[in-house]
Protein backbone atom coordinates (compact mmCIF):
# COMPACT_ATOMS: atom_id res chain seq x y z
CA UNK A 1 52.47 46.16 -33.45
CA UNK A 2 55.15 44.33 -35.59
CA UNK A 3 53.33 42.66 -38.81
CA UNK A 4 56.47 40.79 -39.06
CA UNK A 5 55.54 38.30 -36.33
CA UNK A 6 53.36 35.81 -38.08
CA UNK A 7 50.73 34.19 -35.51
CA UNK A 8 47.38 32.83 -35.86
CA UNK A 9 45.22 31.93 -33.23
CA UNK A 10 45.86 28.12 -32.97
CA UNK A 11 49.53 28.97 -32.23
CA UNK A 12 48.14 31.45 -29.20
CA UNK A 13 46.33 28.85 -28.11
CA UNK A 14 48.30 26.01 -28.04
CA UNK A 15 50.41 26.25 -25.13
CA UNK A 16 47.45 25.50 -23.38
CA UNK A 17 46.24 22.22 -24.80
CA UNK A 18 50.30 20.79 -24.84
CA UNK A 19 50.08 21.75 -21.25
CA UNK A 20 47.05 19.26 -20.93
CA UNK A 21 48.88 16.93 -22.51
CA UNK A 22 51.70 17.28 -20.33
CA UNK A 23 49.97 16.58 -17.30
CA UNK A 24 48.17 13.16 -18.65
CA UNK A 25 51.36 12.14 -19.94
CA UNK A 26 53.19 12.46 -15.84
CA UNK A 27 49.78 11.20 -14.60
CA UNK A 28 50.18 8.22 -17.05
CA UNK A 29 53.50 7.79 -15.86
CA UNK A 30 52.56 7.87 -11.85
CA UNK A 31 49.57 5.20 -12.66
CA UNK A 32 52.68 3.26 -14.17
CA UNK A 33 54.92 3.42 -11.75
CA UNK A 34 52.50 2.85 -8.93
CA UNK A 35 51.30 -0.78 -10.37
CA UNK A 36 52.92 -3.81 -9.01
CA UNK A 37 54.36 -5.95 -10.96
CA UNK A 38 55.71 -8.52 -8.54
CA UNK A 39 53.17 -11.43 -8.10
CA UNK A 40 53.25 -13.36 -5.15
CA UNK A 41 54.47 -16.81 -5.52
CA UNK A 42 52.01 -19.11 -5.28
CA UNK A 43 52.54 -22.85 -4.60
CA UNK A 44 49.55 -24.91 -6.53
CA UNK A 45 49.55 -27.80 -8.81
CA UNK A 46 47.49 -25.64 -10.76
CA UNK A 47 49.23 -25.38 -14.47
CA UNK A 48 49.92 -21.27 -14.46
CA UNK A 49 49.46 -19.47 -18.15
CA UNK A 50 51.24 -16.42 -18.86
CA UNK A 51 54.93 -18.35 -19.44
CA UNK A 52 57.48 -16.62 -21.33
CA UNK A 53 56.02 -13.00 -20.17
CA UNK A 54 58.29 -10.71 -18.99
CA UNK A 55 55.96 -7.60 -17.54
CA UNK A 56 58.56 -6.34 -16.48
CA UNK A 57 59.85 -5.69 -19.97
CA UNK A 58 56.98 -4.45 -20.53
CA UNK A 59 56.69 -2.23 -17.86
CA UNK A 60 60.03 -0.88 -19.04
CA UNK A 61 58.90 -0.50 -22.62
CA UNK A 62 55.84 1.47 -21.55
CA UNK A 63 57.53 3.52 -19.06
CA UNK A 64 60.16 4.79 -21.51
CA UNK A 65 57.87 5.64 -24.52
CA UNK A 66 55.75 7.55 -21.91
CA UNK A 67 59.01 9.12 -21.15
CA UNK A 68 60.06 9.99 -24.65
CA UNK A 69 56.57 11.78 -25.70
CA UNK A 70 57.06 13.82 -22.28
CA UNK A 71 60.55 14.82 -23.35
CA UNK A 72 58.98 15.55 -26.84
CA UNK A 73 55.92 17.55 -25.32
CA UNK A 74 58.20 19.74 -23.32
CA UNK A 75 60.27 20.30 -26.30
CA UNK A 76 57.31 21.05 -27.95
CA UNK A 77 56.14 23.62 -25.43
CA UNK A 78 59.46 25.18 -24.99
CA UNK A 79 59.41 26.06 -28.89
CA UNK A 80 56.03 27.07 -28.68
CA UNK A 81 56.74 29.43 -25.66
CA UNK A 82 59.12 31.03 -26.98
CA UNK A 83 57.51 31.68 -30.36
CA UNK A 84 54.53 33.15 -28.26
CA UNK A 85 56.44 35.55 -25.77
CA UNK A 86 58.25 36.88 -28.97
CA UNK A 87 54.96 38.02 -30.58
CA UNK A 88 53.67 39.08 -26.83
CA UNK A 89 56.68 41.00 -26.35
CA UNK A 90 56.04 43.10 -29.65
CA UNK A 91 52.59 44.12 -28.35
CA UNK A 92 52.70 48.18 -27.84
CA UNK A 93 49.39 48.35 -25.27
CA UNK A 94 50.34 47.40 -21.86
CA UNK A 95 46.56 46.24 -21.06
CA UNK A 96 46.78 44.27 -24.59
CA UNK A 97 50.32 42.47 -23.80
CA UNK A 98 49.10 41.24 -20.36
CA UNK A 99 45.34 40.07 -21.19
CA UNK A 100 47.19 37.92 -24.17
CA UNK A 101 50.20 37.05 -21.46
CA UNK A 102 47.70 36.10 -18.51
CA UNK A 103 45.76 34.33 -21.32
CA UNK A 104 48.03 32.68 -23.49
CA UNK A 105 51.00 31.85 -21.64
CA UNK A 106 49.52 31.64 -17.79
CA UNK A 107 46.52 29.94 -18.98
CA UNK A 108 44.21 32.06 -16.71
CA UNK A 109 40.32 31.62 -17.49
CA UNK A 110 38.79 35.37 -17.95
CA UNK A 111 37.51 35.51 -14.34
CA UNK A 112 40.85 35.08 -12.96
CA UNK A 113 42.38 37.74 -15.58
CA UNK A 114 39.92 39.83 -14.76
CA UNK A 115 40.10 39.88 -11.24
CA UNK A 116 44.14 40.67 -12.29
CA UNK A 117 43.15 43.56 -13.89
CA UNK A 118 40.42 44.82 -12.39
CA UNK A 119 37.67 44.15 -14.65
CA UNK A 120 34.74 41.84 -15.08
CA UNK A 121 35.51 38.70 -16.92
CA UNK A 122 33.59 39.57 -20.21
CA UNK A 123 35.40 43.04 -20.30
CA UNK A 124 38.71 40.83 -20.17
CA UNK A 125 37.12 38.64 -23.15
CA UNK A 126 36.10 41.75 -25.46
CA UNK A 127 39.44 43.45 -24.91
CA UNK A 128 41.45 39.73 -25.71
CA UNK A 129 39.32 39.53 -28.76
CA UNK A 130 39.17 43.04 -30.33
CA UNK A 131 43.15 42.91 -29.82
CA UNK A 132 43.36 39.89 -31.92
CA UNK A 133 40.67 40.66 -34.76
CA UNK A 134 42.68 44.07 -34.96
CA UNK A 135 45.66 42.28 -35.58
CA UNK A 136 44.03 40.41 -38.24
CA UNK A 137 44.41 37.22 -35.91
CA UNK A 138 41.02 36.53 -35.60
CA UNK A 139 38.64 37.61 -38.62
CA UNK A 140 35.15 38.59 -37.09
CA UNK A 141 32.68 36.36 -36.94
CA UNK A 142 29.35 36.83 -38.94
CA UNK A 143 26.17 35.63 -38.13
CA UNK A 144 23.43 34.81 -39.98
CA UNK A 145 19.80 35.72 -39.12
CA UNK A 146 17.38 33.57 -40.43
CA UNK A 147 13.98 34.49 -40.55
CA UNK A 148 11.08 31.90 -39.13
CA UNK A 149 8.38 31.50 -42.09
């Protein structure tokens, strides 16, 4: 593989978490744009509090920063994407390119990749991490064994 392409695990990885964010962002949005806003007028000679506020400026304030950090998350994903498929695409193994593709980029947990391939789920795992700690990506974990006195 090209050592040109600098990556580290976080970058691999975070497709998947701006994704998440994504999705609460439109969510946020839908909850928004499903309230009412509109109360019905009430006659009463009850004094009414709340003068002077406009929720529907506020409504409109909400609704397009919501907007603007979606149009920033996407932008954020595209970049990250494309960063991603270009180290991806510079991955000689076959097997190698699509664990990290299925992984990475379609966000598949290691049962579903698996199942893609063939393979049990931890076989998937092993093969996603030996790739990247051969890479220098990930540096091997070492464990400590403590002794019980």
């Amino acid at each position: 593989m090209d050592k040109e392409t600098k990556i580290t695990y976080e970058d691999l990885t975070s497709i998947y978490s701006i994704n998440i964010e994504i999705k609460k962002i439109q969510e946020e949005i839908r909850n928004l744009q499903e309230r009412n806003f509109y109360k019905p007028n009430i006659i009463s000679d009850m004094p009414r509090g709340g003068e002077g506020k406009d929720m529907l400026a506020e409504y409109a304030e909400k609704q397009k920063t919501l907007e603007d950090m979606l149009a920033y998350s996407l932008r954020k994903l595209q970049s990250k994407r494309l960063e991603v498929e270009g180290f991806i695409n510079n991955i000689k193994d076959n097997e190698d390119r699509l664990i990290v593709r299925l992984r990475c980029i379609n966000n598949m947990d290691w049962s579903g990749i698996g199942a893609e391939l063939g393979m049990s789920r931890t076989t998937a795992s092993r093969k996603f991490y030996a790739f990247l700690e051969r890479e220098g990506i990930l540096k091997t974990i070492v464990r400590k064994s403590y002794k019980k006195t």
